[in-house]
Protein backbone atom coordinates (compact mmCIF):
# COMPACT_ATOMS: atom_id res chain seq x y z
CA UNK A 1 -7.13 -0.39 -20.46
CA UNK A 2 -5.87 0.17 -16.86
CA UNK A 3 -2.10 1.04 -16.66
CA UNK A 4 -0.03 -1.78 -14.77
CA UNK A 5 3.04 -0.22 -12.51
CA UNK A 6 5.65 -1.34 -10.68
CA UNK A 7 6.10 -0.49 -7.48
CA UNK A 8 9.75 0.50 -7.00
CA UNK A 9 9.43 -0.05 -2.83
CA UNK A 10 11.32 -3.71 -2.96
CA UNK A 11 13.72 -2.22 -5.81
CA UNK A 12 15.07 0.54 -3.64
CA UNK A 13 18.65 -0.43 -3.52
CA UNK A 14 18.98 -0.20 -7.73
CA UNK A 15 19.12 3.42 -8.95
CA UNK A 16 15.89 5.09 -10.03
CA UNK A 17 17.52 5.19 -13.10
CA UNK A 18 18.43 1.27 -13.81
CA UNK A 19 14.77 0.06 -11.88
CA UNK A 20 12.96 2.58 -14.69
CA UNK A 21 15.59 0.86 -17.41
CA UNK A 22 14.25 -2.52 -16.36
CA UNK A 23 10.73 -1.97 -16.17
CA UNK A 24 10.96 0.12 -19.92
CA UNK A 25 12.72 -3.44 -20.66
CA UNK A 26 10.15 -5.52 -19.63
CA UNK A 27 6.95 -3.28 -20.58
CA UNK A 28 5.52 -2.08 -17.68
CA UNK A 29 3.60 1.56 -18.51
CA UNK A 30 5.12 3.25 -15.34
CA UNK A 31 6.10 3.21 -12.06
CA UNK A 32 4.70 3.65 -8.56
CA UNK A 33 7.90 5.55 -6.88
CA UNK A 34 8.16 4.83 -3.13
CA UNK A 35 10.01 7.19 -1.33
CA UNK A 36 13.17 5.19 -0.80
CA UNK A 37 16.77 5.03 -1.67
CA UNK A 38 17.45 7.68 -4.49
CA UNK A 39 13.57 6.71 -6.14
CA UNK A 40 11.45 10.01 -4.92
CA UNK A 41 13.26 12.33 -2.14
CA UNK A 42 10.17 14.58 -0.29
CA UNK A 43 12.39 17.02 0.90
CA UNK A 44 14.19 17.68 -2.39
CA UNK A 45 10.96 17.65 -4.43
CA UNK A 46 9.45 20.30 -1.80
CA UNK A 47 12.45 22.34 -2.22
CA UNK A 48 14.05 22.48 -5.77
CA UNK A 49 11.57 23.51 -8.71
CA UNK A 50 13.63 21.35 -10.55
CA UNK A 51 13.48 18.35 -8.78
CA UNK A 52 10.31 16.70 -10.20
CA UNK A 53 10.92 18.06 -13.70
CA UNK A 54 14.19 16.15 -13.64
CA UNK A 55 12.36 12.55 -12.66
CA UNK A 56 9.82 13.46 -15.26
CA UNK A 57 12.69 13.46 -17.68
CA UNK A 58 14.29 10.03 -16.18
CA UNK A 59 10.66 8.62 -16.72
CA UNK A 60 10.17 10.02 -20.53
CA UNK A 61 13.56 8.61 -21.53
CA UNK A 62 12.44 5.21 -21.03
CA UNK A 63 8.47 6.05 -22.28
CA UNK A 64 7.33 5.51 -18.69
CA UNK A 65 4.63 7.94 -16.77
CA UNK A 66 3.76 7.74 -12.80
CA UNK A 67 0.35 8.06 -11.52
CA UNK A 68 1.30 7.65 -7.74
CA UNK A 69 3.87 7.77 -5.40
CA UNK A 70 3.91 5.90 -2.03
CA UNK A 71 5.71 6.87 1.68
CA UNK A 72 4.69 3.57 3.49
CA UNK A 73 7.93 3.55 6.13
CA UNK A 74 7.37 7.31 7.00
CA UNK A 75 3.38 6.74 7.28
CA UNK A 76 3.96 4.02 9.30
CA UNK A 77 5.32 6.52 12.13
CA UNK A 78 2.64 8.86 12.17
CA UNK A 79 0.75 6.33 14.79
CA UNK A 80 2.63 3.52 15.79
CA UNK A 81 2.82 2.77 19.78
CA UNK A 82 5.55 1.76 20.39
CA UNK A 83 8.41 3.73 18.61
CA UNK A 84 12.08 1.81 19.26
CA UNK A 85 14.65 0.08 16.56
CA UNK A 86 12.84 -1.26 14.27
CA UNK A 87 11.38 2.83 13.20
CA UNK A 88 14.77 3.39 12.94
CA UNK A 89 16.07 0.70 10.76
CA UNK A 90 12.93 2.44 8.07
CA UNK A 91 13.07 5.91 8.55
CA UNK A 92 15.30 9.06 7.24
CA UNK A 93 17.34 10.05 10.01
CA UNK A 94 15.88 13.74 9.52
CA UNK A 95 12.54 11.93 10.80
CA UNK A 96 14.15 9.80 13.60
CA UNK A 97 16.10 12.63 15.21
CA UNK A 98 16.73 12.05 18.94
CA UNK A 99 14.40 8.73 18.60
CA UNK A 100 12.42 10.70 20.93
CA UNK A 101 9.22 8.72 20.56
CA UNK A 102 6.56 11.79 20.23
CA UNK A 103 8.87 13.46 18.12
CA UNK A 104 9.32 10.83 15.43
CA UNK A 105 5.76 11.10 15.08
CA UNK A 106 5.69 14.40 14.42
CA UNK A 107 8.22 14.70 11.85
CA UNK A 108 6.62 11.90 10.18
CA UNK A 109 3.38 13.39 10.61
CA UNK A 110 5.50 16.58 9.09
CA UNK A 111 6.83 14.50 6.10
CA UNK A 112 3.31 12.96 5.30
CA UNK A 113 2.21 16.42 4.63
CA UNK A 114 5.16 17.84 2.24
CA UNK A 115 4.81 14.22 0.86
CA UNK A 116 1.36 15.51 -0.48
CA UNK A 117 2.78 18.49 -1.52
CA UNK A 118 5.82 16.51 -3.05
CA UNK A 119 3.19 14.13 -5.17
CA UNK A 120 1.27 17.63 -6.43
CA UNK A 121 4.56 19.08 -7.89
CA UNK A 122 4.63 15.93 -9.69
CA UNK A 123 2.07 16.18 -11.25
CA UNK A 124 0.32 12.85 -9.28
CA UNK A 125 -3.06 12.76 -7.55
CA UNK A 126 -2.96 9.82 -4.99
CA UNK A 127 -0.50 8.96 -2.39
CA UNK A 128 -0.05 5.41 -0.70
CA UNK A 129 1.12 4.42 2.39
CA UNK A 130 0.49 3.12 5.78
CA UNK A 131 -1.00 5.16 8.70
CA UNK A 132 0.60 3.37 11.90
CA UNK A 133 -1.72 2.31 14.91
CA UNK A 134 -1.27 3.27 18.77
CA UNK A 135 -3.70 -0.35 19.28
CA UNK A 136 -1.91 -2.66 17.01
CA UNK A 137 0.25 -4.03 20.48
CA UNK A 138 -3.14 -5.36 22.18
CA UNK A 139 -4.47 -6.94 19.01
CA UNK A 140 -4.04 -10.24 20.81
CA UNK A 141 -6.33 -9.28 23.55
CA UNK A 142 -5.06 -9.77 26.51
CA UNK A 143 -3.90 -8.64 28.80
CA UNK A 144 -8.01 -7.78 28.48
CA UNK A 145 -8.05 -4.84 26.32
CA UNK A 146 -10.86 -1.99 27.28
CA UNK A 147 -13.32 -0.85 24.61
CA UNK A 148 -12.20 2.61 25.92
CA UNK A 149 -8.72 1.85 25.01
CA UNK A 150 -9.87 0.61 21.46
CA UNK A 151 -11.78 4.01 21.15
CA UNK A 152 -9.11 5.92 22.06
CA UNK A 153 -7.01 4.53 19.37
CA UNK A 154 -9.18 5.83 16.57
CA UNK A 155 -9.52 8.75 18.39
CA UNK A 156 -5.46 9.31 18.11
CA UNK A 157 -5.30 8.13 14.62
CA UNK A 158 -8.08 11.10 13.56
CA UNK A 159 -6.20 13.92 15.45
CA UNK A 160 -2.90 12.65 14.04
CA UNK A 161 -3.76 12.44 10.32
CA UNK A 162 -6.94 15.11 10.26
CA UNK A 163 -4.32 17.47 9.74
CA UNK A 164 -2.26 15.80 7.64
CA UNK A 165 -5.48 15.14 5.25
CA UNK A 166 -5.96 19.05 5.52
CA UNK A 167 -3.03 19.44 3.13
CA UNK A 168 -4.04 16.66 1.21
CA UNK A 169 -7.34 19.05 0.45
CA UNK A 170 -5.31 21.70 -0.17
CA UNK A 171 -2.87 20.46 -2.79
CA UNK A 172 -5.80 18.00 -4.23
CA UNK A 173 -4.50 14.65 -3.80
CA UNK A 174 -5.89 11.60 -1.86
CA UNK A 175 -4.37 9.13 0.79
CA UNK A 176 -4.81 5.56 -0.32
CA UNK A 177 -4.64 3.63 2.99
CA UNK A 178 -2.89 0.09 2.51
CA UNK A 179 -5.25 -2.39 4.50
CA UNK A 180 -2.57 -4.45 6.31
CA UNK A 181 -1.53 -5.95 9.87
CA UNK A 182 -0.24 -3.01 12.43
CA UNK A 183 -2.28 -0.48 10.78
CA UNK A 184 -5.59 1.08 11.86
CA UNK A 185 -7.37 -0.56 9.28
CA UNK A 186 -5.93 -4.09 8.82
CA UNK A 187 -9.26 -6.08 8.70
CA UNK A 188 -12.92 -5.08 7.24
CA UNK A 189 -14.43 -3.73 10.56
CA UNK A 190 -11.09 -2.09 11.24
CA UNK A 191 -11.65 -0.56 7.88
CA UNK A 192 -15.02 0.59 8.61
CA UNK A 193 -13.96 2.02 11.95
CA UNK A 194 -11.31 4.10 10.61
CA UNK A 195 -13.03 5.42 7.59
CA UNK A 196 -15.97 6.69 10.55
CA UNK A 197 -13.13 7.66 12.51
CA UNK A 198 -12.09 10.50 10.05
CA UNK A 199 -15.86 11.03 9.26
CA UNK A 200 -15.60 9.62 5.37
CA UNK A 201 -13.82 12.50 4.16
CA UNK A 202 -12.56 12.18 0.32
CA UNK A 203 -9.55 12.64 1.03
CA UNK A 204 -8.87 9.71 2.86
CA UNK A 205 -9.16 6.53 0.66
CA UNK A 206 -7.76 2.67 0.29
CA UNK A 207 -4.94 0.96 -1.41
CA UNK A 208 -6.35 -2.77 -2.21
CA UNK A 209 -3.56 -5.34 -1.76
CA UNK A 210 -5.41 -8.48 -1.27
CA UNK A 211 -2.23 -10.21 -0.23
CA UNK A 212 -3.23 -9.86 3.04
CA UNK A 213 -6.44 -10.53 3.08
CA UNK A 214 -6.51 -13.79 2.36
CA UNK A 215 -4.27 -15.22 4.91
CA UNK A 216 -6.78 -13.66 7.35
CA UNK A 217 -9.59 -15.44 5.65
CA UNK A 218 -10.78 -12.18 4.38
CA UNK A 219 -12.96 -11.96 0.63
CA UNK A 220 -10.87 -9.46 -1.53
CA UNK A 221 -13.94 -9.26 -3.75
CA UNK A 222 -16.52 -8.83 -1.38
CA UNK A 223 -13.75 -5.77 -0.25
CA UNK A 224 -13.97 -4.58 -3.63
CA UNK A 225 -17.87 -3.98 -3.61
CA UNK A 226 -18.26 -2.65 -0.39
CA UNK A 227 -15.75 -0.53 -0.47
CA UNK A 228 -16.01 0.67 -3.87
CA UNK A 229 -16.31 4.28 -3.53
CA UNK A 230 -13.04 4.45 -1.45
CA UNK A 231 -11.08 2.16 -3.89
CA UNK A 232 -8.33 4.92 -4.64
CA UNK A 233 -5.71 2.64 -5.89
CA UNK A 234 -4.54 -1.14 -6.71
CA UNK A 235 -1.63 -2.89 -5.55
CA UNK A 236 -1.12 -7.01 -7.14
CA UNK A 237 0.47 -8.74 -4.23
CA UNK A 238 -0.04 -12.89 -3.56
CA UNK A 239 -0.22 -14.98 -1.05
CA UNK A 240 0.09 -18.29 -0.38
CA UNK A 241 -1.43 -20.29 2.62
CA UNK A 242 0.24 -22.87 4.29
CA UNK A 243 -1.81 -24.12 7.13
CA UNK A 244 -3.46 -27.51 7.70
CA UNK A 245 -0.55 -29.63 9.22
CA UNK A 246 -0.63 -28.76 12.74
CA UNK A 247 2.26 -27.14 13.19
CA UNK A 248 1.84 -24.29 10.60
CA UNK A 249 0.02 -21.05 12.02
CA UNK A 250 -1.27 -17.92 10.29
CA UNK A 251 0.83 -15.73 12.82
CA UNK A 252 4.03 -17.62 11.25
CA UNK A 253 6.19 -17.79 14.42
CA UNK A 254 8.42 -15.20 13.91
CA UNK A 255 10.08 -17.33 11.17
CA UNK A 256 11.38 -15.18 8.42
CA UNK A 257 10.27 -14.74 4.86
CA UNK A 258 10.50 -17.95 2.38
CA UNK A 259 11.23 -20.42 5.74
CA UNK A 260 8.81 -23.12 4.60
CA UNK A 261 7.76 -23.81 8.39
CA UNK A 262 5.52 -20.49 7.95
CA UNK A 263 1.86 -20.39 7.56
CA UNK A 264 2.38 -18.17 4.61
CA UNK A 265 4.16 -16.54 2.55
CA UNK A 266 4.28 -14.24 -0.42
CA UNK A 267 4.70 -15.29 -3.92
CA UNK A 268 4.76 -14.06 -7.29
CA UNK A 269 1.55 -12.71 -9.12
CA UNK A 270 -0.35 -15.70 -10.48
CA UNK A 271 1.11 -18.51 -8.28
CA UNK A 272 -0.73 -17.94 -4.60
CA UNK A 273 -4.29 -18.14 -3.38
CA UNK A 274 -5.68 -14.82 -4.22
CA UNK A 275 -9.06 -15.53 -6.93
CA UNK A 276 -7.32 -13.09 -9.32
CA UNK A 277 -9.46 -13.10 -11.92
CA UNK A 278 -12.82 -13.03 -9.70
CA UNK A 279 -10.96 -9.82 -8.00
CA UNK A 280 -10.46 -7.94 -11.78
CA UNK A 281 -14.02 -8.79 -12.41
CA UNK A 282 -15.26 -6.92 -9.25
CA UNK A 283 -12.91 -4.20 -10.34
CA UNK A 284 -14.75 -3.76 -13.74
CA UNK A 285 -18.04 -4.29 -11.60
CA UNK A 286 -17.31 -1.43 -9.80
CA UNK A 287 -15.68 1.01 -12.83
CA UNK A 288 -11.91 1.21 -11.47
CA UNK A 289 -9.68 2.40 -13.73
CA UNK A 290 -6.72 3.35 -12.38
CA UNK A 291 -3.12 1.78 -11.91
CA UNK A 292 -3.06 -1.68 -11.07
CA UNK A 293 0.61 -1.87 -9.39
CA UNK A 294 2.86 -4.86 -9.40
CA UNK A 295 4.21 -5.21 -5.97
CA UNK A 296 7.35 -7.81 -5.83
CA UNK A 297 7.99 -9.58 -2.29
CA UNK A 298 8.64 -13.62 -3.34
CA UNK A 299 11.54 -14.19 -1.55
CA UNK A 300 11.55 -17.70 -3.07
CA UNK A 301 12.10 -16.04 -6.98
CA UNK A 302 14.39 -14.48 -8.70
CA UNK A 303 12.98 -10.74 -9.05
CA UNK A 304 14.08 -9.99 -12.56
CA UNK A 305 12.53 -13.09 -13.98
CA UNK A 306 9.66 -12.89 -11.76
CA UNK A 307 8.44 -9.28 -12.41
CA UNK A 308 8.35 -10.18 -16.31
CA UNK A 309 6.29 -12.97 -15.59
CA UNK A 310 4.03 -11.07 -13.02
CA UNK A 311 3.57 -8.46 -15.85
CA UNK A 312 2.18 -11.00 -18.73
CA UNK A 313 -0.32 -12.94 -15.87
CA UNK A 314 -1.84 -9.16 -14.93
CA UNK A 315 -1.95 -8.18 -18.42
CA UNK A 316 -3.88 -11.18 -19.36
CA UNK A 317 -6.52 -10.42 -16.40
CA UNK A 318 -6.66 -6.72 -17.75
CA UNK A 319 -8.55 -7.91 -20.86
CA UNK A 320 -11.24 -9.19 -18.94
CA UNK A 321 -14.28 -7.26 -20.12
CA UNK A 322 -17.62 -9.18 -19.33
CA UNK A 323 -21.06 -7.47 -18.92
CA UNK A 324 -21.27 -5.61 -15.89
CA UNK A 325 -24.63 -6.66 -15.80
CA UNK A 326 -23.76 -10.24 -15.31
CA UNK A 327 -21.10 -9.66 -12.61
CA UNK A 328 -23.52 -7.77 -10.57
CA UNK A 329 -26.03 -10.36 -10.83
CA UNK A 330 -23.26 -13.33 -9.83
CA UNK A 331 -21.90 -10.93 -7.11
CA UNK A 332 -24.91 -9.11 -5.75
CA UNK A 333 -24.44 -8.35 -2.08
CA UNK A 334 -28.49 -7.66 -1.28
């Protein structure tokens, strides 16, 4: 039976030691630490031996284990174009220095590589996060954006994480890529492009979070099966789309999270427009049997009751065993 974590990113202002009290509480199996607030420190685990043993120990008092940590805000820095306030509202000030904007990247290019180190002396083999993206600005088009532009994007994404995948190799653990808008893969032929653009190598892998797939009319199953080799790690996020009344647009208007005037919106496990249970089918289909990671963002719900209730709706969907043979045949993509 696949594990089911929480992901500790949206719990980052408890204590490590009161968000791995509540999840013991409610019965998750472990955690997915993100590198925030007091959860996982990458410079501390890089250099005090005793770092890691001593969140081991937090996690065994409350009968909880870890099979991945994620650095999404300091990924996200590796790439981006451009760098101003809104890097430095997300990042350790270690990594935004001067604000310099070719020096942010570096340190977080820096950071990405101790934070493989960081996951080893944990005793974890996969590491989430986003990758940034030097094109994400002309995803709109126009002004009318060059294909030599668009090339030169993956091009700076490869020499910028290349060597940060080197250490990956080195320490044996994998990048799981989170598909998602303002990275270099945010769509499937994004996807496709940057897995080319860093020539397939194992080390480089994907986080599936369907919650944005589907508001961009995307098939998180059909992602499942094509991607399936490269499906390092599982992340239960919904969405809920709100479009249809003329005034509602995917983009969402700059209207912040839970305003009902947006397109969409996130919502608890179980209550949006992700095909769940089609999704954990294509995930037996395909033999994954890692984590599957609870990743809390309803604005609209009270956390503490909703992460309970997000638990018992991906437990049920767990137990899903049917013949792989008849998936395949439902689901064949010749």
């Amino acid at each position: 039976m696949r594990p089911v974590t929480l992901f500790t990113g949206q719990w980052a202002d408890l204590p490590f030691e009161e968000v791995c009290r509540l999840a013991a509480e409610w019965g998750y199996d472990g955690l997915e630490i993100a590198c925030s607030g007091d959860h996982f420190d990458v410079r501390q685990a890089v250099s005090d031996p005793s770092y890691c043993e001593d969140k081991r120990a937090q996690l065994d008092k409350h009968g909880l284990k870890v099979w991945a940590v994620s650095n999404h805000l300091v990924g996200q820095a590796v790439c981006d174009h451009p760098i101003d306030e809104r890097h430095r509202a997300i990042l350790p000030a270690r990594i935004w220095g001067s604000g310099d904007p070719e020096s942010v990247r570096q340190a977080a290019a820096e950071e990405m590589k101790d934070t493989a180190r960081a996951a080893a002396l944990l005793g974890v083999d996969t590491v989430i996060g986003f990758t940034g993206s030097s094109i994400w600005h002309t995803v709109a088009m126009f002004p009318p954006v060059p294909a030599s532009m668009v090339e030169a994007g993956y091009q700076d994404f490869a020499d910028r994480w290349n060597p940060i995948l080197d250490v990956f190799d080195e320490v044996g653990v994998r990048f799981a890529h989170e598909v998602h808008p303002s990275e270099i893969a945010y769509d499937y032929h994004t996807t496709v492009r940057t897995l080319e653009a860093v020539g397939h190598r194992p080390a480089f892998g994907l986080n599936w979070d369907p919650s944005h797939m589907v508001w961009q009319d995307l098939d998180p199953v059909g992602f499942i099966l094509d991607f399936k080799d490269r499906i390092y790690h599982v992340d239960c996020k919904d969405t809920r789309v709100r479009v249809g009344d003329g005034r509602r647009g995917r983009l969402s208007s700059h209207l912040p999270w839970a305003d009902l005037r947006r397109g969409w919106d996130f919502v608890s496990t179980g209550r949006g427009d992700v095909p769940w249970e089609d999704c954990f089918r294509a995930l037996n289909s395909i033999g994954y049997d890692g984590p599957v990671s609870i990743e809390w963002e309803d604005a609209g719900m009270d956390r503490l009751d909703g992460a309970r209730e997000a638990l018992a709706y991906i437990r049920r969907l767990n137990a899903i065993t049917p013949p792989a043979s008849s998936f395949d045949a439902a689901f064949s993509t010749t």
